[in-house]
Each structure stands twice: as C-alpha cells, then as structure tokens.
PDB file of N, CA and C in Angstrom:
ATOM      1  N   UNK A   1       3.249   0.309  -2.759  1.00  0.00           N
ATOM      2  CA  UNK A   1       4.107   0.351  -3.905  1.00  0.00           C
ATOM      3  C   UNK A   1       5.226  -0.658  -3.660  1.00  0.00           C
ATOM      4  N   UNK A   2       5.601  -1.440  -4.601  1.00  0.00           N
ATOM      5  CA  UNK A   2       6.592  -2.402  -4.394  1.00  0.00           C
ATOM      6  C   UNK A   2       7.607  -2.240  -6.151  1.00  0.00           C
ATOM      7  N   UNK A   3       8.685  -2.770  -5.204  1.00  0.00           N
ATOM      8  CA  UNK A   3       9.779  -2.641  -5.965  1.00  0.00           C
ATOM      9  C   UNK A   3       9.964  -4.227  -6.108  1.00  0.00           C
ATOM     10  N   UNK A   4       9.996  -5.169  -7.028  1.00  0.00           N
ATOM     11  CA  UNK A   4       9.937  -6.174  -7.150  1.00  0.00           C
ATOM     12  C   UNK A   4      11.337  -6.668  -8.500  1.00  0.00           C
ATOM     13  N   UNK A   5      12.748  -6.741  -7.904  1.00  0.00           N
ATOM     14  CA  UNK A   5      13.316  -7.097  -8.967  1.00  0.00           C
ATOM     15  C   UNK A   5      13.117  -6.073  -9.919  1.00  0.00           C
ATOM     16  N   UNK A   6      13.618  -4.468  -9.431  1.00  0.00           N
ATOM     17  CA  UNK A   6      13.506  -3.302 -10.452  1.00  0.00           C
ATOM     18  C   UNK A   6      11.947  -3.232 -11.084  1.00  0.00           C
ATOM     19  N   UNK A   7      11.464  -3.530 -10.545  1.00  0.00           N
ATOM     20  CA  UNK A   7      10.083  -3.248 -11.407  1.00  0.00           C
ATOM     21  C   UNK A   7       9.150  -3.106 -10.521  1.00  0.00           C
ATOM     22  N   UNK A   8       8.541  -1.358 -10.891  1.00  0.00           N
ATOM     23  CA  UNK A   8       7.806  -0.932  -9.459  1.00  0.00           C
ATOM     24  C   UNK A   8       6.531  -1.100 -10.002  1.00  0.00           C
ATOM     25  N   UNK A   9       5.432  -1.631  -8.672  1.00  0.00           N
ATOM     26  CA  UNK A   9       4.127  -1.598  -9.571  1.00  0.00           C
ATOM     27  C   UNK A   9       3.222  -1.667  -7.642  1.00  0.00           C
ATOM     28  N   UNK A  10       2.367  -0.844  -8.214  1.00  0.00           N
ATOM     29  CA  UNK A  10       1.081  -0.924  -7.215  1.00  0.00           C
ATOM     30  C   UNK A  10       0.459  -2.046  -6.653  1.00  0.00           C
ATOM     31  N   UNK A  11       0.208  -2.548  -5.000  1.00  0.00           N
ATOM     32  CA  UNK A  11      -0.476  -3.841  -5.035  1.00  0.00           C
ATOM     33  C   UNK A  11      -1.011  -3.681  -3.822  1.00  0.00           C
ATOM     34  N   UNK A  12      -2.330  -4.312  -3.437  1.00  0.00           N
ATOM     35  CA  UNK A  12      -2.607  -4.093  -2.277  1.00  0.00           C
ATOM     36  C   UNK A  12      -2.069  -5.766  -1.453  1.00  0.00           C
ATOM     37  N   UNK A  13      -1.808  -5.371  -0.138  1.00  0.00           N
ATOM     38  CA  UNK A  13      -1.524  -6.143   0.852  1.00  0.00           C
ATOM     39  C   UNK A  13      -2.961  -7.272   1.069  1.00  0.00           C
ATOM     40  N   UNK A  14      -2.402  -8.838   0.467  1.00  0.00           N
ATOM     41  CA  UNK A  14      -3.436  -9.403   1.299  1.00  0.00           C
ATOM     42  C   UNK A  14      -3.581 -10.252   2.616  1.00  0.00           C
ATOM     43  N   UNK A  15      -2.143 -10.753   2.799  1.00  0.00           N
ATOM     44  CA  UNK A  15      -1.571 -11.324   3.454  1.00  0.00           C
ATOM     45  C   UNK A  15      -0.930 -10.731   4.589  1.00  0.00           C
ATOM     46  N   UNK A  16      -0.862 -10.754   6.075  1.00  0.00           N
ATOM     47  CA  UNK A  16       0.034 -10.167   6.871  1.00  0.00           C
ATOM     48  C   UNK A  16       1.541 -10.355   6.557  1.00  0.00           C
ATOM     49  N   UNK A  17       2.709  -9.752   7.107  1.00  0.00           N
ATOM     50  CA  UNK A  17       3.772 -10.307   7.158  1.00  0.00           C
ATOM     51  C   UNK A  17       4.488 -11.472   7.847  1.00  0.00           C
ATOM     52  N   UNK A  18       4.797 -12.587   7.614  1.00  0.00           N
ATOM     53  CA  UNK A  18       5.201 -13.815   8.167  1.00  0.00           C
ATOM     54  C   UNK A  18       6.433 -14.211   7.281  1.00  0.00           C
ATOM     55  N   UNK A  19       7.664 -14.209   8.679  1.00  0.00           N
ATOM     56  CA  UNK A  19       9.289 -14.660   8.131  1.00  0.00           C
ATOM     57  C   UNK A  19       9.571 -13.522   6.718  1.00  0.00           C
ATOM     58  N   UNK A  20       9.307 -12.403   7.115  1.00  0.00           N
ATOM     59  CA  UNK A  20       9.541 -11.407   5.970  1.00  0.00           C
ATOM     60  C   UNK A  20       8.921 -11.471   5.079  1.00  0.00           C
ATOM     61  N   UNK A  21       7.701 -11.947   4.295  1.00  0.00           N
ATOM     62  CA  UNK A  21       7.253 -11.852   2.813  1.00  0.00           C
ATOM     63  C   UNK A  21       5.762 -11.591   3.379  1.00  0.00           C
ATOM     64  N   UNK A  22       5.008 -10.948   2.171  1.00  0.00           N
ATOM     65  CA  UNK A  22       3.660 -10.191   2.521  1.00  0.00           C
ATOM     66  C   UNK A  22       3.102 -10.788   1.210  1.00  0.00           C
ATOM     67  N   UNK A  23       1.705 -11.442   1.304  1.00  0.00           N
ATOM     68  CA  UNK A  23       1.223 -11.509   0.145  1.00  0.00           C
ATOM     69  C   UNK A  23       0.645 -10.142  -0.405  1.00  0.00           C
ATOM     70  N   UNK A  24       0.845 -10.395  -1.814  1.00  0.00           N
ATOM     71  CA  UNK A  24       0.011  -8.888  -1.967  1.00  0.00           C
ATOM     72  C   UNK A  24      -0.889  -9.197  -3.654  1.00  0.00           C
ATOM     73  N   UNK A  25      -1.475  -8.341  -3.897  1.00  0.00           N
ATOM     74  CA  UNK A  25      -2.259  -8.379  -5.167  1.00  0.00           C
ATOM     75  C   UNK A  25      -2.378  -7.397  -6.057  1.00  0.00           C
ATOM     76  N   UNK A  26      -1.228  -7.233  -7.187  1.00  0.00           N
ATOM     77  CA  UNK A  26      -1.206  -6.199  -7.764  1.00  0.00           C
ATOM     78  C   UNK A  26      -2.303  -5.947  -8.634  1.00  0.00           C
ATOM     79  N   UNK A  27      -2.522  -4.479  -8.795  1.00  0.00           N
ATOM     80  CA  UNK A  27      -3.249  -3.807  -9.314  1.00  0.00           C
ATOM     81  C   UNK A  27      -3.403  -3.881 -10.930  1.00  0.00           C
ATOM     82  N   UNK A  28      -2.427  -4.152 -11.121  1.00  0.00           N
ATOM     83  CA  UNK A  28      -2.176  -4.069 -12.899  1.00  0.00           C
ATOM     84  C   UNK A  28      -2.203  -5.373 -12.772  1.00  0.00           C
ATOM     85  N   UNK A  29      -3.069  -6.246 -13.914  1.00  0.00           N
ATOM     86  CA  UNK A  29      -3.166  -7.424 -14.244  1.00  0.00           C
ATOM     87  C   UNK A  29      -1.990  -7.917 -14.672  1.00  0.00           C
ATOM     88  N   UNK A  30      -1.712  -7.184 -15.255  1.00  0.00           N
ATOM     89  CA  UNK A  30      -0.094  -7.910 -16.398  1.00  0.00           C
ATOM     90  C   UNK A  30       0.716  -8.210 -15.332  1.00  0.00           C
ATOM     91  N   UNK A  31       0.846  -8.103 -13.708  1.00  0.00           N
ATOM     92  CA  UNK A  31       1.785  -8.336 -13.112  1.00  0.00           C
ATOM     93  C   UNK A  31       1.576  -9.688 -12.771  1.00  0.00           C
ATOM     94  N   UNK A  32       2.583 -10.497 -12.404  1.00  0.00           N
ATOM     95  CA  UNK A  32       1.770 -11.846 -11.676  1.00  0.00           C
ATOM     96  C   UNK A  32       2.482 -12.112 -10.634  1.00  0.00           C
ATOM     97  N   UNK A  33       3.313 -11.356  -9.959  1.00  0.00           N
ATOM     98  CA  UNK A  33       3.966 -11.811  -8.278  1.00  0.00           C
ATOM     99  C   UNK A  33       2.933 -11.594  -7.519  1.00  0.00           C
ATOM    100  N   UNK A  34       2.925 -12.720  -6.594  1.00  0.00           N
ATOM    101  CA  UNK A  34       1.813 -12.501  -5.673  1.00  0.00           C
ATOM    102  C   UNK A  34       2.229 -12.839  -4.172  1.00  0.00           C
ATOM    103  N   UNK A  35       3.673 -12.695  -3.983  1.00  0.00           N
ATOM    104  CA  UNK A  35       4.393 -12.310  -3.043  1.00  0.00           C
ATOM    105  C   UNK A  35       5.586 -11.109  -2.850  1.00  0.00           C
ATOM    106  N   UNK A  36       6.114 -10.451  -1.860  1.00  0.00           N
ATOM    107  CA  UNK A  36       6.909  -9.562  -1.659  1.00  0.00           C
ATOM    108  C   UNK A  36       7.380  -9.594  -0.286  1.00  0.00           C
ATOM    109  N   UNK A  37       9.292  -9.255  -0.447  1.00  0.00           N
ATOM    110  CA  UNK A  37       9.796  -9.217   0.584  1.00  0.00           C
ATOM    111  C   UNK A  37       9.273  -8.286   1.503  1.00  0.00           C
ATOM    112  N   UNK A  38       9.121  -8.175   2.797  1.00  0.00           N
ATOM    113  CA  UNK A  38       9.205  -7.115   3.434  1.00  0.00           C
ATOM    114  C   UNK A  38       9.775  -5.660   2.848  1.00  0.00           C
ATOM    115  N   UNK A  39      10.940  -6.025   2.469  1.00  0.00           N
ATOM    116  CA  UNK A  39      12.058  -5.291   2.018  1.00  0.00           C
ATOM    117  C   UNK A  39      11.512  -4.692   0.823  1.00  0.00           C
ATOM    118  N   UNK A  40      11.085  -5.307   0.140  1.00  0.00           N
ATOM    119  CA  UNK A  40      10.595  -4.829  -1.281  1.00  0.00           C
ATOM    120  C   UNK A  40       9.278  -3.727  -1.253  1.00  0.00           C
ATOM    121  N   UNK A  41       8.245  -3.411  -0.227  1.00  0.00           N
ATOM    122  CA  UNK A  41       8.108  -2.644   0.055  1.00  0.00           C
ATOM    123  C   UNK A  41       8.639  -1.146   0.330  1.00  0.00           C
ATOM    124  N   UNK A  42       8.389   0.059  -0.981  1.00  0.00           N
ATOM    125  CA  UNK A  42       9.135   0.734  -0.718  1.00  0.00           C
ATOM    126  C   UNK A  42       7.749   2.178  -0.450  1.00  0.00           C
ATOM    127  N   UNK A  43       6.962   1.675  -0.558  1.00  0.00           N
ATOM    128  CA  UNK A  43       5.595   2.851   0.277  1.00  0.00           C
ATOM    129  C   UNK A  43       4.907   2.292   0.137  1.00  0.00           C
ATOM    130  N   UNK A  44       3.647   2.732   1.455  1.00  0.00           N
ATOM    131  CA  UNK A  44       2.167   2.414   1.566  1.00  0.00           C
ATOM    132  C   UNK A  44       1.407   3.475   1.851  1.00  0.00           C
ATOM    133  N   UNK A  45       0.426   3.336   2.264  1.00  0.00           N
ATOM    134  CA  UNK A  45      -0.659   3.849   2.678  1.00  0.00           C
ATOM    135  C   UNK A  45      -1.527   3.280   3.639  1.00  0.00           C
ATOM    136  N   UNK A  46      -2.405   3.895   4.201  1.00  0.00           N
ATOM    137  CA  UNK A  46      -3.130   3.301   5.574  1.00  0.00           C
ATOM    138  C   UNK A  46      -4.373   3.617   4.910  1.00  0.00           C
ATOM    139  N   UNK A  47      -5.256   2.781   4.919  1.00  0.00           N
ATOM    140  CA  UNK A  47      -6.845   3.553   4.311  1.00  0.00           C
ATOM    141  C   UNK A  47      -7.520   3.438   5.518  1.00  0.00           C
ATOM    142  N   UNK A  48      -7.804   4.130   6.643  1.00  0.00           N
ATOM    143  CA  UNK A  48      -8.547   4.340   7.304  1.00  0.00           C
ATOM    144  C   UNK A  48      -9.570   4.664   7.518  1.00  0.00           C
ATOM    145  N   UNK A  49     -11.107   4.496   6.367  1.00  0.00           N
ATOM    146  CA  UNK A  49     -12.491   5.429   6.311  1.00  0.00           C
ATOM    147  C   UNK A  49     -12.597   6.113   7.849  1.00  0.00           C
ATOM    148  N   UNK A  50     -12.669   5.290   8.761  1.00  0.00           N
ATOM    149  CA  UNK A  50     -12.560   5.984  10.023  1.00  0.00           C
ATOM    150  C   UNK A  50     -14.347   5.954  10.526  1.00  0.00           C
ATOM    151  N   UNK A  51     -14.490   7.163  11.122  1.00  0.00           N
ATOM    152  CA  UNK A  51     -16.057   7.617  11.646  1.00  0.00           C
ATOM    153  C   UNK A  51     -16.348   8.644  10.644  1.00  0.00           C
ATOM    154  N   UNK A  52     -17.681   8.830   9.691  1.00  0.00           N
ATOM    155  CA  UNK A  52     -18.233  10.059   8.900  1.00  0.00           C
ATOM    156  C   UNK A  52     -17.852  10.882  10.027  1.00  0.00           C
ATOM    157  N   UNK A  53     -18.626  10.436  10.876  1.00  0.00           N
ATOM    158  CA  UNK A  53     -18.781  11.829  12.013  1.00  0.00           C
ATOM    159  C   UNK A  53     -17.799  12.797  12.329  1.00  0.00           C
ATOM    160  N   UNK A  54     -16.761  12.055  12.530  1.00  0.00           N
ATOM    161  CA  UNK A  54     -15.379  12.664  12.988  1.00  0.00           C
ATOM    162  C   UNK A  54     -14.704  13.911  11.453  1.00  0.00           C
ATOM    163  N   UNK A  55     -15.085  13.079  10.308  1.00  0.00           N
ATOM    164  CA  UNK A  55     -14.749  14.254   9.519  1.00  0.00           C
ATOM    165  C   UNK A  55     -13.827  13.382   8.757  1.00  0.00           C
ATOM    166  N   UNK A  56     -12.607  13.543   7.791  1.00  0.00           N
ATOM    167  CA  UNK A  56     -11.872  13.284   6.670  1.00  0.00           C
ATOM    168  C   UNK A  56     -10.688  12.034   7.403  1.00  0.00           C
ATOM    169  N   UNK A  57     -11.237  10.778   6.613  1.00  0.00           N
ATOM    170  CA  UNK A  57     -10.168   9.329   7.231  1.00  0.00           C
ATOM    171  C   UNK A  57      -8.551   9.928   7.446  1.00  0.00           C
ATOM    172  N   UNK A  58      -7.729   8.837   7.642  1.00  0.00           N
ATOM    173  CA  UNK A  58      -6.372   8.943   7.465  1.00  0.00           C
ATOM    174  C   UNK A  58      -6.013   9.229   6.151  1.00  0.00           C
ATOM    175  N   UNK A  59      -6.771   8.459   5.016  1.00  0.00           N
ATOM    176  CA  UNK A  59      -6.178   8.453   3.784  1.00  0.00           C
ATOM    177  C   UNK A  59      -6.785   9.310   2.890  1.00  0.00           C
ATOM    178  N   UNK A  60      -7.409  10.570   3.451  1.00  0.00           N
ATOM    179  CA  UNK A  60      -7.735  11.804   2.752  1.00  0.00           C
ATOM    180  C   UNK A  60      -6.609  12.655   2.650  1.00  0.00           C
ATOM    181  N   UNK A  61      -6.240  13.252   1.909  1.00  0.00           N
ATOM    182  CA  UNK A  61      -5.050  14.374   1.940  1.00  0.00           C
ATOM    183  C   UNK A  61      -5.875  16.058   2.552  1.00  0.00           C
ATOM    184  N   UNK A  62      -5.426  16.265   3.062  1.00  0.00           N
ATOM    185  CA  UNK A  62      -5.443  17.363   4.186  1.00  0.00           C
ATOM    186  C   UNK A  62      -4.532  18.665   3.496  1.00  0.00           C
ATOM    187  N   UNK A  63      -4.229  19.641   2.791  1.00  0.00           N
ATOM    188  CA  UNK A  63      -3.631  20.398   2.623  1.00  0.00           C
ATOM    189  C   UNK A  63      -3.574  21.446   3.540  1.00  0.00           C
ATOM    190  N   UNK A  64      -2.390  22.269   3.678  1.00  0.00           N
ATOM    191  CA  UNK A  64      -2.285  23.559   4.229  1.00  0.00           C
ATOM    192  C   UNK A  64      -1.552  24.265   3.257  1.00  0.00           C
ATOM    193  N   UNK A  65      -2.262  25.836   2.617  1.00  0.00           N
ATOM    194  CA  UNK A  65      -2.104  26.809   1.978  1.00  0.00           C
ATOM    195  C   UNK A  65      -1.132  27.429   2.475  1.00  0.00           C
ATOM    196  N   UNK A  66      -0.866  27.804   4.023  1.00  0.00           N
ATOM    197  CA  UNK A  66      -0.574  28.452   4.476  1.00  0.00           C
ATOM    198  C   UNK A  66       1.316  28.836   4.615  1.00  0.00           C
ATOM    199  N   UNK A  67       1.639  27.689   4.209  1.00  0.00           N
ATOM    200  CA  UNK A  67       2.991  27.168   5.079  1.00  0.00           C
ATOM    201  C   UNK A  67       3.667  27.471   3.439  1.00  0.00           C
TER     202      UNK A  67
END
C-alpha cells in the first residue's frame, strides 16, 4: 500500500530499494507512478506460497477464536 502525495493506492513491488525509491506497479490502471519513496510505503505484505507440505504460506491469515 502506498501513500503517494495523499493518494493511497495498491502496488506491487518491482524493483528492489536503491538510494530510497522502490519501483512498484500499481494495481489500478488509472494510477501511473511507477516509482515510490521508501517512505511512502505505508504497508505490505510478504507472499510466501512456501512448501504445500508444510501447510498454510506466510500470507494466509491464520485466525484464533479463542483469544
């Protein structure tokens, strides 16, 4: 999620970070920045599929009822 000059919009990371800016590729067409500060990053996510074997990636949500 990036905050870009007040205007938040979804993008995935394509670029590593270098001298603070990350390329990225937003999700919504209508956007057209195709860079972001470090800074401007204000959440992510990790998509980890991981191993089937092992059971549910990083980026499955896991609930507990209990708590």
């Amino acid at each position: 999620m990036v905050n870009r000059r007040g205007r938040i919009f979804y993008a995935q990371v394509t670029i590593r970070p270098s001298d603070g800016m990350v390329g990225i590729e937003p999700l919504d067409r209508r956007i057209t920045y195709r860079s972001a500060k470090a800074g401007e990053i204000i959440d992510h996510w990790v998509h980890d599929r991981g191993d089937p074997q092992e059971g549910p990636g990083r980026d499955q949500l896991a609930l507990d009822f209990d708590t």
